[in-house]
PDB file of N, CA and C in Angstrom:
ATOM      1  N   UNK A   1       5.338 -78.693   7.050  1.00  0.00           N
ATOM      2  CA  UNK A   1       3.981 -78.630   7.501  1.00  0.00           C
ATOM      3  C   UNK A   1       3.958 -77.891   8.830  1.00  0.00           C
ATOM      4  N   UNK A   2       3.062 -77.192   8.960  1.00  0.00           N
ATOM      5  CA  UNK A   2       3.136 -76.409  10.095  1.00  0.00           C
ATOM      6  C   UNK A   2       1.428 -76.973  10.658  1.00  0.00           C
ATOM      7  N   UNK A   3       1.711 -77.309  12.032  1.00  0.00           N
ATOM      8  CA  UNK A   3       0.165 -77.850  12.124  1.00  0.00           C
ATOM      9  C   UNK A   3       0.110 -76.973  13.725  1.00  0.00           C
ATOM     10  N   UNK A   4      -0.856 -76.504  13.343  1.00  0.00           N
ATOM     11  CA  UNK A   4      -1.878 -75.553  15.432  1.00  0.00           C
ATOM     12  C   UNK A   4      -2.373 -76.717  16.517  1.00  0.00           C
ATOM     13  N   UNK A   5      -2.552 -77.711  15.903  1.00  0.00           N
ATOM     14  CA  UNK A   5      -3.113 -78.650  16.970  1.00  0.00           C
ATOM     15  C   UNK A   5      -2.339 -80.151  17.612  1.00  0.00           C
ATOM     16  N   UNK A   6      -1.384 -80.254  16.756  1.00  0.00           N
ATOM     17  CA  UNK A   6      -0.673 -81.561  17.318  1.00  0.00           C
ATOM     18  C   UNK A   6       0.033 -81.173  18.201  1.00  0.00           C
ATOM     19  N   UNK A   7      -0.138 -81.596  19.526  1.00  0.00           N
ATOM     20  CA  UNK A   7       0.247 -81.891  20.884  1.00  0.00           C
ATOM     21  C   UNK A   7       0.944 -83.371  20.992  1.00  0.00           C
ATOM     22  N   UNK A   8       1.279 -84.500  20.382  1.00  0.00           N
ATOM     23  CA  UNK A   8       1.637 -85.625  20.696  1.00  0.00           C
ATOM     24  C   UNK A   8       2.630 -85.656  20.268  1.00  0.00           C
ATOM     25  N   UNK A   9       4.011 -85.822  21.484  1.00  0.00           N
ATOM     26  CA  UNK A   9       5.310 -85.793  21.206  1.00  0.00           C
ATOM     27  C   UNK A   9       6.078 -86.660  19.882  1.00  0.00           C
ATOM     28  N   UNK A  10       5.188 -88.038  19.897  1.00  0.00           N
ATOM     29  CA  UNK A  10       5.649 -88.808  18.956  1.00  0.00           C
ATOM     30  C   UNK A  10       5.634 -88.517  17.343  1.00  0.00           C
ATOM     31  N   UNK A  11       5.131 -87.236  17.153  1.00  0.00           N
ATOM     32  CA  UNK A  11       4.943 -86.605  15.921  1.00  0.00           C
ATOM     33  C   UNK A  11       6.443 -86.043  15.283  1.00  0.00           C
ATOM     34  N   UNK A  12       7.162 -85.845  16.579  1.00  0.00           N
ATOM     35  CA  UNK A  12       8.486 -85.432  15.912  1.00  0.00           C
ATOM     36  C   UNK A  12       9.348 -86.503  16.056  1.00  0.00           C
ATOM     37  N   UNK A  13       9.260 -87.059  17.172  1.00  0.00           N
ATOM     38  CA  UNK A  13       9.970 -88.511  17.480  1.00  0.00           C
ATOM     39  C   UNK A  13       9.808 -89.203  16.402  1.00  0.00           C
ATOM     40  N   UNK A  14       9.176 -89.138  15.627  1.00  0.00           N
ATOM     41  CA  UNK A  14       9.266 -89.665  14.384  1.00  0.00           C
ATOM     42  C   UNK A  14      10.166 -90.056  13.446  1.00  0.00           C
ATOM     43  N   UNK A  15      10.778 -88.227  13.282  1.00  0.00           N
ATOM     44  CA  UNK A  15      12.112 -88.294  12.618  1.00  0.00           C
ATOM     45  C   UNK A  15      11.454 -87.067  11.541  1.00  0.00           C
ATOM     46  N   UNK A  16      10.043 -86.721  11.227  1.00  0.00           N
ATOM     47  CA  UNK A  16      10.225 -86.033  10.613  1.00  0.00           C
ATOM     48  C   UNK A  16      10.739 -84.831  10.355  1.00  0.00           C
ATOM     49  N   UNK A  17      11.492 -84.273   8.925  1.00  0.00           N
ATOM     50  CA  UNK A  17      12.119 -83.380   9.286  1.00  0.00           C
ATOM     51  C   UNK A  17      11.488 -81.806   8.921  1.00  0.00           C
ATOM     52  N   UNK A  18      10.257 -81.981   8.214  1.00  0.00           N
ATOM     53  CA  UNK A  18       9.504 -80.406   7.750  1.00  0.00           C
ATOM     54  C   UNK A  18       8.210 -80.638   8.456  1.00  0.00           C
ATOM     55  N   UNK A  19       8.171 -80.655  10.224  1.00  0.00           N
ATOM     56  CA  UNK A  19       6.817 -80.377  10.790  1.00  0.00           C
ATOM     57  C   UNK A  19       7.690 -79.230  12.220  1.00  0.00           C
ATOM     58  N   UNK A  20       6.481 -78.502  11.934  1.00  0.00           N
ATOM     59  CA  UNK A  20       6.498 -77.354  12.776  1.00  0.00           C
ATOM     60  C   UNK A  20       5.122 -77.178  13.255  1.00  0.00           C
ATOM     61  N   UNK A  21       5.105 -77.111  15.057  1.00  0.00           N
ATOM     62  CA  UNK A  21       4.376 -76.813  15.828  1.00  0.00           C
ATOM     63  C   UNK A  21       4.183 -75.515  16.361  1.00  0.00           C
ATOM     64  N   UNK A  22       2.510 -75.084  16.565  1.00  0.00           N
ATOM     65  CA  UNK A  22       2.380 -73.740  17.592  1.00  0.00           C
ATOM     66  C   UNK A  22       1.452 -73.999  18.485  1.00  0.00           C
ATOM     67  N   UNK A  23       1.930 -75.428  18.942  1.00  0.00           N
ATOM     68  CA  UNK A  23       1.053 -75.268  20.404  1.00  0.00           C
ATOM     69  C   UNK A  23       2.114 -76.076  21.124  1.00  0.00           C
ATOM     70  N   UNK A  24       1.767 -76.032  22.398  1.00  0.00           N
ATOM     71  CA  UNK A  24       3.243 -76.678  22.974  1.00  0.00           C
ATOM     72  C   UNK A  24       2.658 -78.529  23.383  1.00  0.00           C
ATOM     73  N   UNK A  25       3.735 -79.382  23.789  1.00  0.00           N
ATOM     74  CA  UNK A  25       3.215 -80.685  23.688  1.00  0.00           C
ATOM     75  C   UNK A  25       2.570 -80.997  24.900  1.00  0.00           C
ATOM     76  N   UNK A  26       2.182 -82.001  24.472  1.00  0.00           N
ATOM     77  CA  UNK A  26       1.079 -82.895  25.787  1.00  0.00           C
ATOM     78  C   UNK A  26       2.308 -83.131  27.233  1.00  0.00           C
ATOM     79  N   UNK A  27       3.494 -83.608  26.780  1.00  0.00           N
ATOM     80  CA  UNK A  27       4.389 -84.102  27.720  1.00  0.00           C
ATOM     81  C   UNK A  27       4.805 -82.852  28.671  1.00  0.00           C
ATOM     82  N   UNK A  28       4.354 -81.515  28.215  1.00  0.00           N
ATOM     83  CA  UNK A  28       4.449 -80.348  28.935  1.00  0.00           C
ATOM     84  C   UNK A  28       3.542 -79.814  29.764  1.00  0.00           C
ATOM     85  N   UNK A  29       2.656 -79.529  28.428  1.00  0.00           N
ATOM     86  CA  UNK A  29       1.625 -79.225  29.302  1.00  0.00           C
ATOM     87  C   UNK A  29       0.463 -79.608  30.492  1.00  0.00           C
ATOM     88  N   UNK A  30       0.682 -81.253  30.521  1.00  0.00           N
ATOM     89  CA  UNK A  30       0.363 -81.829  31.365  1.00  0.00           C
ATOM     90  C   UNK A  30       0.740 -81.798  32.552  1.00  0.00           C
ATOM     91  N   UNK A  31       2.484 -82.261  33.180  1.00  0.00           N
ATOM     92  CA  UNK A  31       2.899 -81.191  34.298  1.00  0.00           C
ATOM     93  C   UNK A  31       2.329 -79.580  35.005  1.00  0.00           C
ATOM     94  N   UNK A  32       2.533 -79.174  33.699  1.00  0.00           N
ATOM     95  CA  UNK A  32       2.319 -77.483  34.113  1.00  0.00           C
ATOM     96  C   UNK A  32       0.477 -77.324  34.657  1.00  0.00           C
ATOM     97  N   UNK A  33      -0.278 -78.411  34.131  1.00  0.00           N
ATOM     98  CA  UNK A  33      -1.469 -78.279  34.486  1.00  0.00           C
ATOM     99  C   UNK A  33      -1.846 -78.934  35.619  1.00  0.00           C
ATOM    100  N   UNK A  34      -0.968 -80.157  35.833  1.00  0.00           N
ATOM    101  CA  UNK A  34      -1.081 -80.457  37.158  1.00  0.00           C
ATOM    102  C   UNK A  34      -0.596 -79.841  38.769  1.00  0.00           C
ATOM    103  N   UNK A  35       0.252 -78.979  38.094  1.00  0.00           N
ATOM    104  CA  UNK A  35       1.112 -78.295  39.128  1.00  0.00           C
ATOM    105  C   UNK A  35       0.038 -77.085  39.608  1.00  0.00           C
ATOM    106  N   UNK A  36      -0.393 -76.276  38.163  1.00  0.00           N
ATOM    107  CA  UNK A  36      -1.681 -75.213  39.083  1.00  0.00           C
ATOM    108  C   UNK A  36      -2.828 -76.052  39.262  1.00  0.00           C
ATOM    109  N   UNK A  37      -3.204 -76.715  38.954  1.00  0.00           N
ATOM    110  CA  UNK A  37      -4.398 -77.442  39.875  1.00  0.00           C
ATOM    111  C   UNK A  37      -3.919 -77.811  41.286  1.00  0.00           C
ATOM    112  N   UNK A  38      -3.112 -78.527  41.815  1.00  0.00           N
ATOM    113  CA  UNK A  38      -2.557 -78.761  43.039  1.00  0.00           C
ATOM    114  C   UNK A  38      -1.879 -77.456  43.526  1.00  0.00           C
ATOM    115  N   UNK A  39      -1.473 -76.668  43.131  1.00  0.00           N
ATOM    116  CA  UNK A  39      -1.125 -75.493  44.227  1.00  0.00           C
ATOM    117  C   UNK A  39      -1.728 -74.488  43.897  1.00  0.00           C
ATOM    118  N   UNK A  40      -2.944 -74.158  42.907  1.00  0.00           N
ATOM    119  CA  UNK A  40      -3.434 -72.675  43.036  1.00  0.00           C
ATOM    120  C   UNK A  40      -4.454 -73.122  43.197  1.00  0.00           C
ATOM    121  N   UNK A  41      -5.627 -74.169  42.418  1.00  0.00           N
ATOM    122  CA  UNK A  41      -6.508 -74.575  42.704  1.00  0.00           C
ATOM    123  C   UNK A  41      -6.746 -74.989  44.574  1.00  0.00           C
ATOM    124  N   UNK A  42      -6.068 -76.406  44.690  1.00  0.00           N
ATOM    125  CA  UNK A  42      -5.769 -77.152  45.979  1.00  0.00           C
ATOM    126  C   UNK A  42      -7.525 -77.198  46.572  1.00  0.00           C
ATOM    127  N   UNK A  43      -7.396 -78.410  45.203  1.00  0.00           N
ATOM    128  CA  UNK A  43      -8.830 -79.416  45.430  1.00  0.00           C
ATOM    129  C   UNK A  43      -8.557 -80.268  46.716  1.00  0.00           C
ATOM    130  N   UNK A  44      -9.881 -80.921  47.143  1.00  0.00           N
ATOM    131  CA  UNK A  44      -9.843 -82.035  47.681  1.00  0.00           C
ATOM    132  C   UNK A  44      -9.623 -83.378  47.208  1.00  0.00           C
ATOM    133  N   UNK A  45     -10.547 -83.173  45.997  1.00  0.00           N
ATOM    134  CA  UNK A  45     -10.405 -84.437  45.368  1.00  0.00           C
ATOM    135  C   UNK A  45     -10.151 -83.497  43.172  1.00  0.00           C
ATOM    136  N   UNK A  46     -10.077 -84.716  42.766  1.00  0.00           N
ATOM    137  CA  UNK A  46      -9.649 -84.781  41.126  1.00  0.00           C
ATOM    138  C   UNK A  46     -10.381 -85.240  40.243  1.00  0.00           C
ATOM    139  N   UNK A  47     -11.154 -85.190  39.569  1.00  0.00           N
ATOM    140  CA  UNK A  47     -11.582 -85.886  38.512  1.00  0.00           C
ATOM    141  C   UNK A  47     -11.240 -85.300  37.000  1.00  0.00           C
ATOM    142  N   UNK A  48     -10.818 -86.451  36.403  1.00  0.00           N
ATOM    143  CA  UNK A  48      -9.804 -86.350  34.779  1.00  0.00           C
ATOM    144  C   UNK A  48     -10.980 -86.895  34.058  1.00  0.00           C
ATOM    145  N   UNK A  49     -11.865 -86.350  33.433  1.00  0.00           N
ATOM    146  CA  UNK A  49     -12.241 -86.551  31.951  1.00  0.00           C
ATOM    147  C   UNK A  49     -12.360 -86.350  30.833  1.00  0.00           C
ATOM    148  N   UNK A  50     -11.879 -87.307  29.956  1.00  0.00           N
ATOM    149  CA  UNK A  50     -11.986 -87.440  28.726  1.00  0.00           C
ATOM    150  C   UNK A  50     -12.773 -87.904  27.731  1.00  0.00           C
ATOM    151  N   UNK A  51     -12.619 -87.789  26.627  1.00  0.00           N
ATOM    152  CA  UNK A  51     -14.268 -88.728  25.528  1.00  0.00           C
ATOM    153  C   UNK A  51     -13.102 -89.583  25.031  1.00  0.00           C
ATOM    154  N   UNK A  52     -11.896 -90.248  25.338  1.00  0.00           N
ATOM    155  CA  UNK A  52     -10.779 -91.556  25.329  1.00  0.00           C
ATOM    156  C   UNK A  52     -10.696 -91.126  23.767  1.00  0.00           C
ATOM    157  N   UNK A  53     -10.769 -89.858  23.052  1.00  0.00           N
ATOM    158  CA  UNK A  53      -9.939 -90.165  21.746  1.00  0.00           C
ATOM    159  C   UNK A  53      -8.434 -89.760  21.497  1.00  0.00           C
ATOM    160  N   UNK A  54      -8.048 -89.889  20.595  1.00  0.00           N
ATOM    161  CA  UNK A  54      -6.535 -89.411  20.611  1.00  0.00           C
ATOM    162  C   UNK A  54      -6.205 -88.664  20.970  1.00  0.00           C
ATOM    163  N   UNK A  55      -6.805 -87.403  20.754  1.00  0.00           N
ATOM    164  CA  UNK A  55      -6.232 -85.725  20.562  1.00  0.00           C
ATOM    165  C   UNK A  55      -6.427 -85.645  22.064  1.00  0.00           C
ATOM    166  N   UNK A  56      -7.385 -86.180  23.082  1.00  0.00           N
ATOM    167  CA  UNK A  56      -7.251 -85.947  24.222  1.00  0.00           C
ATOM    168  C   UNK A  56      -6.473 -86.505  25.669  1.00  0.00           C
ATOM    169  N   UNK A  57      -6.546 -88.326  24.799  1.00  0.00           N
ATOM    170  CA  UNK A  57      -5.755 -89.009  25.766  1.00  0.00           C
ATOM    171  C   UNK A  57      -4.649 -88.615  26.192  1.00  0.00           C
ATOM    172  N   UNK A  58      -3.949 -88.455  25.226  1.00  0.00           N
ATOM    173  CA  UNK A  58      -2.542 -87.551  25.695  1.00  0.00           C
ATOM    174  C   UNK A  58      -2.172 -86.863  26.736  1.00  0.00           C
ATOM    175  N   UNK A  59      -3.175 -85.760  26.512  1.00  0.00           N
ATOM    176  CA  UNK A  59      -3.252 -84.706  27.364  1.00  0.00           C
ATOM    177  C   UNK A  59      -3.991 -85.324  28.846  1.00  0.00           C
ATOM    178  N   UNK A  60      -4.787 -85.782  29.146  1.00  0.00           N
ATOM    179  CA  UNK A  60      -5.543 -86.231  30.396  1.00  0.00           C
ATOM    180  C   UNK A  60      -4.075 -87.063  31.040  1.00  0.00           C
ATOM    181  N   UNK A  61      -3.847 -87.944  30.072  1.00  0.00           N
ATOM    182  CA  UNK A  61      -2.328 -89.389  30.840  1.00  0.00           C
ATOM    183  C   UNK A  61      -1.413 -88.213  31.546  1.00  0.00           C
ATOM    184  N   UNK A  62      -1.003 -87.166  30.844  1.00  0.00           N
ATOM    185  CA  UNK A  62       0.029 -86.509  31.183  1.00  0.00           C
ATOM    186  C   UNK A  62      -0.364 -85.774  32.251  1.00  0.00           C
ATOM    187  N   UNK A  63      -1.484 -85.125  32.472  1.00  0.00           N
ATOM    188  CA  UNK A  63      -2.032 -84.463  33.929  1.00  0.00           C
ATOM    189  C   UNK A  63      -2.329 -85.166  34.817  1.00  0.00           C
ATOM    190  N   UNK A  64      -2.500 -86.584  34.862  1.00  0.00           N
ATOM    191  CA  UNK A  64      -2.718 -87.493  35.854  1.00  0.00           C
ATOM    192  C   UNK A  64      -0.933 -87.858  36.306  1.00  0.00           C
ATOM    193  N   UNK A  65      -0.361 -88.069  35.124  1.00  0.00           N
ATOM    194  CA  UNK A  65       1.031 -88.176  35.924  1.00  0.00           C
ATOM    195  C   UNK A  65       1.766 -86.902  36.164  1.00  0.00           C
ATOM    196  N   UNK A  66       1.203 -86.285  36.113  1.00  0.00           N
ATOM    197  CA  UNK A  66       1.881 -84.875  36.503  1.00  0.00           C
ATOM    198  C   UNK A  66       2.835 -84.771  37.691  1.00  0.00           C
TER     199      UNK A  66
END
Protein backbone atom coordinates (compact mmCIF):
# COMPACT_ATOMS: atom_id res chain seq x y z
CA UNK A 1 0.00 0.00 0.00
CA UNK A 2 1.40 3.13 -0.77
CA UNK A 3 -0.54 5.92 1.10
CA UNK A 4 0.28 10.32 0.46
CA UNK A 5 -1.14 11.17 3.74
CA UNK A 6 -0.13 9.02 6.73
CA UNK A 7 2.18 10.98 8.85
CA UNK A 8 1.79 8.79 12.17
CA UNK A 9 4.89 6.93 13.00
CA UNK A 10 2.95 4.09 14.57
CA UNK A 11 1.77 3.00 11.10
CA UNK A 12 5.03 1.27 10.51
CA UNK A 13 5.79 0.53 14.12
CA UNK A 14 3.32 -1.70 13.53
CA UNK A 15 5.26 -4.24 11.83
CA UNK A 16 3.66 -3.85 8.68
CA UNK A 17 5.53 -5.08 5.96
CA UNK A 18 3.84 -3.68 2.33
CA UNK A 19 3.16 0.16 3.45
CA UNK A 20 4.99 2.79 1.75
CA UNK A 21 4.96 6.47 2.50
CA UNK A 22 5.37 9.96 0.45
CA UNK A 23 5.08 12.32 2.98
CA UNK A 24 7.51 12.44 5.71
CA UNK A 25 6.32 11.67 9.52
CA UNK A 26 4.79 13.76 12.20
CA UNK A 27 7.89 12.81 14.58
CA UNK A 28 9.93 14.90 11.92
CA UNK A 29 8.28 17.22 10.78
CA UNK A 30 7.28 18.63 13.89
CA UNK A 31 10.93 19.48 15.06
CA UNK A 32 11.78 20.90 11.68
CA UNK A 33 8.65 23.17 12.10
CA UNK A 34 9.41 24.19 15.32
CA UNK A 35 12.90 25.04 14.67
CA UNK A 36 11.82 27.68 11.64
CA UNK A 37 9.20 29.14 13.63
CA UNK A 38 11.67 29.94 16.52
CA UNK A 39 14.61 31.03 14.44
CA UNK A 40 13.27 32.45 11.14
CA UNK A 41 9.95 33.41 12.26
CA UNK A 42 11.13 34.54 16.16
CA UNK A 43 7.58 35.21 17.49
CA UNK A 44 6.86 36.61 20.73
CA UNK A 45 4.41 34.46 21.62
CA UNK A 46 2.86 30.78 19.96
CA UNK A 47 -0.34 29.65 19.42
CA UNK A 48 -0.87 25.70 18.23
CA UNK A 49 -4.23 25.01 16.74
CA UNK A 50 -5.90 22.20 15.98
CA UNK A 51 -9.72 20.79 15.28
CA UNK A 52 -8.11 17.64 18.05
CA UNK A 53 -8.62 14.96 15.21
CA UNK A 54 -6.17 12.35 14.42
CA UNK A 55 -4.57 13.34 11.24
CA UNK A 56 -3.72 16.56 13.08
CA UNK A 57 -2.95 15.81 16.66
CA UNK A 58 0.12 14.32 15.75
CA UNK A 59 1.42 16.90 14.01
CA UNK A 60 0.47 19.99 16.52
CA UNK A 61 2.05 17.37 19.86
CA UNK A 62 5.17 17.16 17.81
CA UNK A 63 5.61 21.07 17.12
CA UNK A 64 4.84 21.90 20.60
CA UNK A 65 7.60 19.50 21.67
CA UNK A 66 9.79 20.50 19.19
Amino acid sequence: MISPGATNPELTQRGYQHIMRTAGLDSSQGPTAAKYILETVKPQRIAIIHDKQQYGEGLARSVQDG
